[in-house]
N, C-alpha and C. Protein backbone atom coordinates (compact mmCIF):
# COMPACT_ATOMS: atom_id res chain seq x y z
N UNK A 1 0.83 -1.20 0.00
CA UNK A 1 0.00 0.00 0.00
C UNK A 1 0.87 1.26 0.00
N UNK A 2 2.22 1.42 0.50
CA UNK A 2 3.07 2.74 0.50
C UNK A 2 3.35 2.60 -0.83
N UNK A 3 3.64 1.23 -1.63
CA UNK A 3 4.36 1.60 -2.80
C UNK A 3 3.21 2.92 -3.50
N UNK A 4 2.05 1.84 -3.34
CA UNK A 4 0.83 2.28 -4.25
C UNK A 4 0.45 3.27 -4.13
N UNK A 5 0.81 4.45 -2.55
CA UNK A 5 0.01 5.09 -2.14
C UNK A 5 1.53 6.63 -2.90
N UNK A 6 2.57 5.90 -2.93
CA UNK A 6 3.88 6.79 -3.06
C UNK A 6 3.47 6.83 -4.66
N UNK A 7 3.48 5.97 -5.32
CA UNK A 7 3.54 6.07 -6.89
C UNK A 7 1.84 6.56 -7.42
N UNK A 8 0.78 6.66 -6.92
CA UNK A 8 -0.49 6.69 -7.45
C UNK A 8 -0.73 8.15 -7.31
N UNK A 9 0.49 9.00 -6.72
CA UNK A 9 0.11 10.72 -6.30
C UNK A 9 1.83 11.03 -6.85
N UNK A 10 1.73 10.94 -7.90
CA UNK A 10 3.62 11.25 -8.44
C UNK A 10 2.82 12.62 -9.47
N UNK A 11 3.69 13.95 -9.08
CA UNK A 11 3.01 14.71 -9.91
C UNK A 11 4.90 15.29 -10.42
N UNK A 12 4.73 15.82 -11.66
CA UNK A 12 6.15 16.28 -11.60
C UNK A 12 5.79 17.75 -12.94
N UNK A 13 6.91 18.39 -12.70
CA UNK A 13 7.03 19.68 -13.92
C UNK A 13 7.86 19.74 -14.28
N UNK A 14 7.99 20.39 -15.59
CA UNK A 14 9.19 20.72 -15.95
C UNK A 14 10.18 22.13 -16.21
N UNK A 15 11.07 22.23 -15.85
CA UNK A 15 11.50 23.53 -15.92
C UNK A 15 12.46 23.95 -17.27
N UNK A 16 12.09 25.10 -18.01
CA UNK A 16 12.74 25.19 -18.75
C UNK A 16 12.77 26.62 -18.88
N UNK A 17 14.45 27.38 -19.75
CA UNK A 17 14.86 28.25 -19.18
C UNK A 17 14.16 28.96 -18.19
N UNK A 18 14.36 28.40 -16.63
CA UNK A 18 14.33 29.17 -15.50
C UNK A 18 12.63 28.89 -15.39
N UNK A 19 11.50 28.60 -16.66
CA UNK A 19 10.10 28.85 -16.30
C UNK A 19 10.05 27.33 -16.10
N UNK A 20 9.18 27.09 -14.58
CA UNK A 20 8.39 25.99 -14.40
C UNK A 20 6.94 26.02 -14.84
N UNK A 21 6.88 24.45 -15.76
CA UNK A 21 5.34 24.23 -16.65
C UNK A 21 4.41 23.92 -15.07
N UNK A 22 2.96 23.83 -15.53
CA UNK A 22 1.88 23.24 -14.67
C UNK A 22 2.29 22.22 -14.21
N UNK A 23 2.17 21.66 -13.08
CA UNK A 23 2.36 20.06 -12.41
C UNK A 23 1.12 19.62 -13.55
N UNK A 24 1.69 18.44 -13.60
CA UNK A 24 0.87 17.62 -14.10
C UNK A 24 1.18 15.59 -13.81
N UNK A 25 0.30 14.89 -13.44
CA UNK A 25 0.31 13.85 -12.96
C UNK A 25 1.32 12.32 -14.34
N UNK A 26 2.09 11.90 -13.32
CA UNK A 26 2.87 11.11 -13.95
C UNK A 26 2.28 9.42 -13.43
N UNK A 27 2.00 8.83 -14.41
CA UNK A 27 1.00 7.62 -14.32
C UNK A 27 2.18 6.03 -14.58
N UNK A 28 3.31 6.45 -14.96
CA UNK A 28 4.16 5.36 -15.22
C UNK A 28 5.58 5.21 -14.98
N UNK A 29 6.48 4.73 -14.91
CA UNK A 29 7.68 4.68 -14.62
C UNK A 29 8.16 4.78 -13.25
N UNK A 30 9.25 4.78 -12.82
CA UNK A 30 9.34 4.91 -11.60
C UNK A 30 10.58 6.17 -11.37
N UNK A 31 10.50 7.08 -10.27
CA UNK A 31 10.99 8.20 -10.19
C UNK A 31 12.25 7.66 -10.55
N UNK A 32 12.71 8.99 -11.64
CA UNK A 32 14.64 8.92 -11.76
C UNK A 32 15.24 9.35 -10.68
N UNK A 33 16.22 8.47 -9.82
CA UNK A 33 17.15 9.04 -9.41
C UNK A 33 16.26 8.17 -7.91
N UNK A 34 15.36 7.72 -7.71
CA UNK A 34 15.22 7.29 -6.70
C UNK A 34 15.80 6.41 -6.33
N UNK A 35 15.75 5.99 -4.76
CA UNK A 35 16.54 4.87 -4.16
C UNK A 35 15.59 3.42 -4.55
N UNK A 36 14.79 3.31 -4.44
CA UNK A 36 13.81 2.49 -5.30
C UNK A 36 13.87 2.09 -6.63
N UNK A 37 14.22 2.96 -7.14
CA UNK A 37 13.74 3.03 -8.53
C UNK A 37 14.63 2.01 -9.83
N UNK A 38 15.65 1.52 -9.25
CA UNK A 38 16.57 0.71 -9.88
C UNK A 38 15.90 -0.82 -9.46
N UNK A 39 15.50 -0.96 -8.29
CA UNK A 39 15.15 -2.12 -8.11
C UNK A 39 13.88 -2.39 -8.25
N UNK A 40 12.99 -1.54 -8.62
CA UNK A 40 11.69 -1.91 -8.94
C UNK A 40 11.80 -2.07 -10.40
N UNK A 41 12.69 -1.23 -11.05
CA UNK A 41 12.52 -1.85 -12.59
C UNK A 41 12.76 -2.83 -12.91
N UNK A 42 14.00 -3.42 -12.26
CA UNK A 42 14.61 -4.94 -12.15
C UNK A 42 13.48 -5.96 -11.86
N UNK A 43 12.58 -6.01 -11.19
CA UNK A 43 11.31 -6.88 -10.78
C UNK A 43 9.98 -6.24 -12.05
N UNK A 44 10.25 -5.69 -12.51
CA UNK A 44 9.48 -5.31 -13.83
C UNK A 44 10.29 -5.84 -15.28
N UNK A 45 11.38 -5.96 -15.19
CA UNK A 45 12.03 -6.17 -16.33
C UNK A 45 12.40 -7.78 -16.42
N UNK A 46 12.18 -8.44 -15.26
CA UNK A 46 13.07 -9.85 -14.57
C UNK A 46 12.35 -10.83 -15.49
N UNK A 47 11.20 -10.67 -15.89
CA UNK A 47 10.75 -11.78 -16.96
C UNK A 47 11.28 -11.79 -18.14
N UNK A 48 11.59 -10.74 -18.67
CA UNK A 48 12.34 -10.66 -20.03
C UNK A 48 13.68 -11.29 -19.94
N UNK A 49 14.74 -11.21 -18.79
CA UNK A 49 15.85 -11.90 -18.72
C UNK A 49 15.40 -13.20 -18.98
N UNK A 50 14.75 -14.20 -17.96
CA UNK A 50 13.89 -15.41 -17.95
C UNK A 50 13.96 -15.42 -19.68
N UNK A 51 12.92 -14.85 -19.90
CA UNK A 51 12.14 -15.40 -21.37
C UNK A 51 13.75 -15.31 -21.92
N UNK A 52 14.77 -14.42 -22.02
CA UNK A 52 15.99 -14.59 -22.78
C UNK A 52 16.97 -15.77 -22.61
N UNK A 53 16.92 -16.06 -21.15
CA UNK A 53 17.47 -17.50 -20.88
C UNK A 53 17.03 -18.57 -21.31
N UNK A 54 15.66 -18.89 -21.00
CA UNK A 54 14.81 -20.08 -21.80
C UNK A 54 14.98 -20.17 -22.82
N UNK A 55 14.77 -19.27 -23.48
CA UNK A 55 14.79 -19.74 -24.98
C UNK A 55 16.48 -20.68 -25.75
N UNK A 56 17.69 -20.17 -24.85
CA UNK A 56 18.95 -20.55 -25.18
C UNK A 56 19.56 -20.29 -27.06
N UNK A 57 18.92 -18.69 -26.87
CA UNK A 57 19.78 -18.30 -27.90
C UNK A 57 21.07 -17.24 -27.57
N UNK A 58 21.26 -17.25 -26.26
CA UNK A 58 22.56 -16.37 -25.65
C UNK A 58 23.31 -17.07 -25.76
N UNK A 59 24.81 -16.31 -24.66
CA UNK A 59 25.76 -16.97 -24.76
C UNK A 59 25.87 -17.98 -23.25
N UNK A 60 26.44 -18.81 -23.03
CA UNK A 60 26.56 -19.15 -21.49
C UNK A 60 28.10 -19.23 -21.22
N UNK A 61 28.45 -18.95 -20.13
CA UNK A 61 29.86 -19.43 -19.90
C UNK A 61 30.11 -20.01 -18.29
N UNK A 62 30.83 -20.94 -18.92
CA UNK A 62 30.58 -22.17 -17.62
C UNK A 62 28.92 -22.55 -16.71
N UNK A 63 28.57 -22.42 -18.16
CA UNK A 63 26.98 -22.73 -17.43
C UNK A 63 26.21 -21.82 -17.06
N UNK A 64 26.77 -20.96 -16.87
CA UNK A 64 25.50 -19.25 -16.50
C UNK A 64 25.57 -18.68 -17.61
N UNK A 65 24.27 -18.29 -17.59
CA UNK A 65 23.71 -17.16 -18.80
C UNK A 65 24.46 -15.91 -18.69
N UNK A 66 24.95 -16.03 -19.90
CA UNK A 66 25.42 -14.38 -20.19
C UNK A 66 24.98 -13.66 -21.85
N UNK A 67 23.78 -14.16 -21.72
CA UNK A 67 23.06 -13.80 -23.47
C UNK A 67 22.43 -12.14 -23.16
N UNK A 68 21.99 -12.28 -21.93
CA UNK A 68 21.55 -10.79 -21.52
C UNK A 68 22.39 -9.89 -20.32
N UNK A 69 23.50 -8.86 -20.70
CA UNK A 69 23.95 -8.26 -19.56
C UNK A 69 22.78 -6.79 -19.24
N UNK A 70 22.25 -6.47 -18.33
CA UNK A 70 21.70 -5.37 -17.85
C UNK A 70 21.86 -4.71 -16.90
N UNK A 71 22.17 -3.26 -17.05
CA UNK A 71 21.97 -2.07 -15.89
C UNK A 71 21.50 -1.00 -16.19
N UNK A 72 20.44 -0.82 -15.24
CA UNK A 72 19.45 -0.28 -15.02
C UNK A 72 18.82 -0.28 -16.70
N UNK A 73 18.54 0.73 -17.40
CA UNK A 73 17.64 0.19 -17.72
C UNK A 73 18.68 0.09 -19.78
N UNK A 74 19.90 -0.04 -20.05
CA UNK A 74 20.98 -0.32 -20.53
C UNK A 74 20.94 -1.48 -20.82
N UNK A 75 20.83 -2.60 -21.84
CA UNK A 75 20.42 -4.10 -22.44
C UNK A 75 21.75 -4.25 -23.24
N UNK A 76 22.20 -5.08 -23.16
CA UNK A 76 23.35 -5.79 -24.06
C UNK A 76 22.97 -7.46 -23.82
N UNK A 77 23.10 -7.48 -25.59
CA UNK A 77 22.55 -9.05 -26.05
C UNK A 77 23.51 -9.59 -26.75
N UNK A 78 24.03 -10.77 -26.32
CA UNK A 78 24.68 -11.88 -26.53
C UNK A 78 24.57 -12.85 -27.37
N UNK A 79 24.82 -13.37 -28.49
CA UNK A 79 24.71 -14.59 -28.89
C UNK A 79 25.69 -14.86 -29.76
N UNK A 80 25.98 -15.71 -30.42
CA UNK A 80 26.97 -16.86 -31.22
C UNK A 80 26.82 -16.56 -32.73
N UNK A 81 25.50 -16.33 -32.67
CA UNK A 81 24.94 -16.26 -34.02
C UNK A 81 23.71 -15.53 -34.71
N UNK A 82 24.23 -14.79 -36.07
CA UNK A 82 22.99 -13.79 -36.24
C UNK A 82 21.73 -14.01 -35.85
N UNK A 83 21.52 -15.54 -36.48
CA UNK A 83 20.02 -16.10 -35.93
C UNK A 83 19.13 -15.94 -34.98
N UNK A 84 20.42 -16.34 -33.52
CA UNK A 84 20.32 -15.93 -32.17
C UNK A 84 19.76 -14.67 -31.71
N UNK A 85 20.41 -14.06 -32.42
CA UNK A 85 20.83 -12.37 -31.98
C UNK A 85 19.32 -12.18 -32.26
N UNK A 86 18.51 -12.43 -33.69
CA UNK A 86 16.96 -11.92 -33.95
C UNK A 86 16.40 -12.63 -33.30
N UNK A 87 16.47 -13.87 -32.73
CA UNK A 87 15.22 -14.13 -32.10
C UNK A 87 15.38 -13.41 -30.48
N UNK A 88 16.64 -13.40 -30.39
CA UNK A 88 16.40 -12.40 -28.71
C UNK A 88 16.02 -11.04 -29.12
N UNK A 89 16.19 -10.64 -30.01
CA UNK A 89 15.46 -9.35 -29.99
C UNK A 89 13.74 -9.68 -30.44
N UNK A 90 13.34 -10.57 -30.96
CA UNK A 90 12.34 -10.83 -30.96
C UNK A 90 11.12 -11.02 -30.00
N UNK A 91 12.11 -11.72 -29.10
CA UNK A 91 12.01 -11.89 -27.45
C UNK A 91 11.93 -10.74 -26.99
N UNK A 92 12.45 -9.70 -27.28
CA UNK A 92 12.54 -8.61 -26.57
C UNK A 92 11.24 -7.40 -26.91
N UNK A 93 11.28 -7.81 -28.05
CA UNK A 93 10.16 -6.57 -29.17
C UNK A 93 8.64 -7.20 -28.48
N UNK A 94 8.66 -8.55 -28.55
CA UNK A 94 7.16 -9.46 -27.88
C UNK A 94 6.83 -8.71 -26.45
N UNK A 95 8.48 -8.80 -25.65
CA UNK A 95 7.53 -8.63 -24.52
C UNK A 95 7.37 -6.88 -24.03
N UNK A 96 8.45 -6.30 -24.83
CA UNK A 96 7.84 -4.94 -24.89
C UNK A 96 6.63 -4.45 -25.69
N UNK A 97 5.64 -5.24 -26.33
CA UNK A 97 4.33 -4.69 -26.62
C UNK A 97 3.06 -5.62 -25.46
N UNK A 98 3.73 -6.06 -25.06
CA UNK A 98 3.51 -6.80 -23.67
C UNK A 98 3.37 -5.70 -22.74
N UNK A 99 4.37 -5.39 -22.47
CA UNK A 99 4.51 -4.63 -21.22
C UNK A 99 4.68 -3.39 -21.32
N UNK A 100 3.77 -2.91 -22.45
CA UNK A 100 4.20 -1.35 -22.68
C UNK A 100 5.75 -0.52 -22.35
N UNK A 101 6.73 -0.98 -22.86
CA UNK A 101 7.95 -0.86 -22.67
C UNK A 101 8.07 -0.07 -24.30
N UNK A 102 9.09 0.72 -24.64
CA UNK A 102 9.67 0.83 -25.84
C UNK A 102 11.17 1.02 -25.98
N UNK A 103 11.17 0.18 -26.58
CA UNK A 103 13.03 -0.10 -26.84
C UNK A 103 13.20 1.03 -28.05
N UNK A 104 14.24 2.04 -28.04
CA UNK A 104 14.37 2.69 -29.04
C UNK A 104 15.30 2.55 -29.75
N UNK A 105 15.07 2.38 -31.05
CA UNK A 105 15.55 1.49 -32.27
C UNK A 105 16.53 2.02 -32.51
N UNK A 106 16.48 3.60 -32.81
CA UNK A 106 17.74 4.15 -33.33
C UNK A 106 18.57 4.25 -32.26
N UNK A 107 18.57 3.74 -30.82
CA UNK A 107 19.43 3.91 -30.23
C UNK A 107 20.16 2.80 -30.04
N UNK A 108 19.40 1.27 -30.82
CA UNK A 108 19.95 0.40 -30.60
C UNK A 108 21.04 -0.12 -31.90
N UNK A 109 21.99 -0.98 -31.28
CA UNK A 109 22.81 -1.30 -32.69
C UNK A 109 23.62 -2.87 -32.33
N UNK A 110 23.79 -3.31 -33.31
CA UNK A 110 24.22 -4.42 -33.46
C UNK A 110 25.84 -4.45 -33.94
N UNK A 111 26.68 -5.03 -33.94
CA UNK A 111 28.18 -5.24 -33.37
C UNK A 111 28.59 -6.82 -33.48
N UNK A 112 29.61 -6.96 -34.27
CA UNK A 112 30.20 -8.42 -34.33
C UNK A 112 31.41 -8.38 -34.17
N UNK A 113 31.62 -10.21 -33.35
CA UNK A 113 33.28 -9.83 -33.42
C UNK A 113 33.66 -11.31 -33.90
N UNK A 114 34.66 -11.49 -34.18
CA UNK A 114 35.58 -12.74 -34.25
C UNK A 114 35.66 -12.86 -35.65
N UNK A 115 36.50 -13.68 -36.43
CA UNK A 115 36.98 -14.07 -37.73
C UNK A 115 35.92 -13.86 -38.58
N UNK A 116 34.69 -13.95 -38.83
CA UNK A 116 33.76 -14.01 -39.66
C UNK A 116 32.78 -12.68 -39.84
N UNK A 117 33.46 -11.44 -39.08
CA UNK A 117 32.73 -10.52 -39.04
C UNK A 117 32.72 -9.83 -40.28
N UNK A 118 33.60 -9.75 -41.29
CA UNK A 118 34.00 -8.94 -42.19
C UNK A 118 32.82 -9.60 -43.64
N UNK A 119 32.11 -10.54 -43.01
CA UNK A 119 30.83 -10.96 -44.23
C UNK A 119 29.99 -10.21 -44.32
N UNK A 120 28.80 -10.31 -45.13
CA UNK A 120 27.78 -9.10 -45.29
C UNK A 120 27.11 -9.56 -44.13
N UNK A 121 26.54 -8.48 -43.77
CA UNK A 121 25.75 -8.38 -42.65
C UNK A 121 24.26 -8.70 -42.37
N UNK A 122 24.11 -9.26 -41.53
CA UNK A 122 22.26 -9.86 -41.99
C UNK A 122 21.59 -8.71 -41.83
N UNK A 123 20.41 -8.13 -41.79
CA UNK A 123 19.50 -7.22 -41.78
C UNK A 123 18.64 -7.82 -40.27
N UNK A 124 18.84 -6.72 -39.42
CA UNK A 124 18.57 -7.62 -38.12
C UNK A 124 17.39 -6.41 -37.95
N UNK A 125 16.42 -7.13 -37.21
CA UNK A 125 15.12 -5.83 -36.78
C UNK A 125 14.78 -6.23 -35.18
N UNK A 126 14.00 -4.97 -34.93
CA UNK A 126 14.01 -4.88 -34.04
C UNK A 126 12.43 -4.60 -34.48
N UNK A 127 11.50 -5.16 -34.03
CA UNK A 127 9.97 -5.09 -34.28
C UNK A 127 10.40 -5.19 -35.50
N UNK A 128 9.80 -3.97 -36.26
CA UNK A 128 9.93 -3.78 -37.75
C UNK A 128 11.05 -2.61 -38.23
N UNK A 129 11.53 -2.23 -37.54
CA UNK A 129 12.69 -1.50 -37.67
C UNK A 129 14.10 -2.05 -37.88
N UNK A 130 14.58 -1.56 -38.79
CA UNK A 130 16.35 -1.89 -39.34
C UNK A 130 17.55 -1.55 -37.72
N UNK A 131 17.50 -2.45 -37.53
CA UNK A 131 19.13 -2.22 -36.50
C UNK A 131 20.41 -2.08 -37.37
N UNK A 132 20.97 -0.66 -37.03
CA UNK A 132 22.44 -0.67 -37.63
C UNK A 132 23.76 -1.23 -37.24
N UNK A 133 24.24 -1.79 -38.26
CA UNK A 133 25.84 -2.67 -37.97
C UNK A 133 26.49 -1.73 -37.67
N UNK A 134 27.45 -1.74 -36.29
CA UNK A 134 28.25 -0.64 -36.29
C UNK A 134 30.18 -1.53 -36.07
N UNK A 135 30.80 -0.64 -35.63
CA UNK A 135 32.14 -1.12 -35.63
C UNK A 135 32.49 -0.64 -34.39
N UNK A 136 31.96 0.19 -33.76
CA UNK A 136 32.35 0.14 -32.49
C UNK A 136 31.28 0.88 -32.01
N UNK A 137 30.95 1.03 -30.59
CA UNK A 137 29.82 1.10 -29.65
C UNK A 137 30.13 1.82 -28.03
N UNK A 138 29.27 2.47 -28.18
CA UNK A 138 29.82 2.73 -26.39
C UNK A 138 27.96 2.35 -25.54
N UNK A 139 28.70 1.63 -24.36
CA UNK A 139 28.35 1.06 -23.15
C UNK A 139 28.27 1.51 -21.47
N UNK A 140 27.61 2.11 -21.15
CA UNK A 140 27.79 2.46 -19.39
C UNK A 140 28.93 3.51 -19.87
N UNK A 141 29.33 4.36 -20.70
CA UNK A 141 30.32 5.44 -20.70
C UNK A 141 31.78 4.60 -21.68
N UNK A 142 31.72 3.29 -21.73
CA UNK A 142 32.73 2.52 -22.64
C UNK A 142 32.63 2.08 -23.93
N UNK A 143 33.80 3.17 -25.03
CA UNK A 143 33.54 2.48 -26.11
C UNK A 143 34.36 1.33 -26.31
């Protein structure tokens, strides 16, 4: 009931040069920057890891899943093989029209490594959107 009673009265504004807009009521997400707020997304997001493990199109090493690394709300996907790679994003696109989530496309990109990277590149989507091949990437502040 505190969660419900803390998140069901979230009003926020915005300020811009120096003018603050009308409050107006915020119905989703969970406050940025709260002490909460990392771990409630994690218990909102925790089925999608699941559904990415089950399926066993990641990578594993020594037996633990490492097809999905995540922080906060930052996704890096793992797999062996292009194939892989679309059906976890497939996995991913399903359960974000699921869960009213939106993954944003142009922010996402796809990246290969090892001996065979220099082939043409598959056409990988994300819902119905083109993911771009890139050559290098930055991560949590690391390219």
């Amino acid at each position: 009931m505190v969660l419900h009673n803390w998140y069901s009265k979230l009003v926020s504004v915005v300020k811009w040069n120096g003018v603050f807009s009308y409050p107006f009521s915020v119905y989703c997400g969970v406050r940025q920057g709260g002490v909460l707020s990392s771990f409630l997304f994690n218990i909102y997001v925790d089925d999608l890891i699941h559904q990415l493990e089950a399926s066993n199109y990641g990578r594993y090493v020594f037996g633990k899943f490492f097809g999905c690394i995540m922080y906060a709300d930052d996704l890096l996907l793992l797999s062996a093989s292009v194939t892989g790679l679309q059906q976890m994003l497939n996995i991913c696109h399903s359960f974000a029209q699921f869960n009213d989530i939106i993954f944003i496309h142009n922010k996402s990109v796809c990246f290969k490594v090892g001996p065979l990277w220099s082939r043409s590149a598959s056409v990988m989507l994300l819902g119905s959107k083109d993911l771009q091949w890139v050559t290098n990437f930055k991560y949590l502040g690391i390219t």
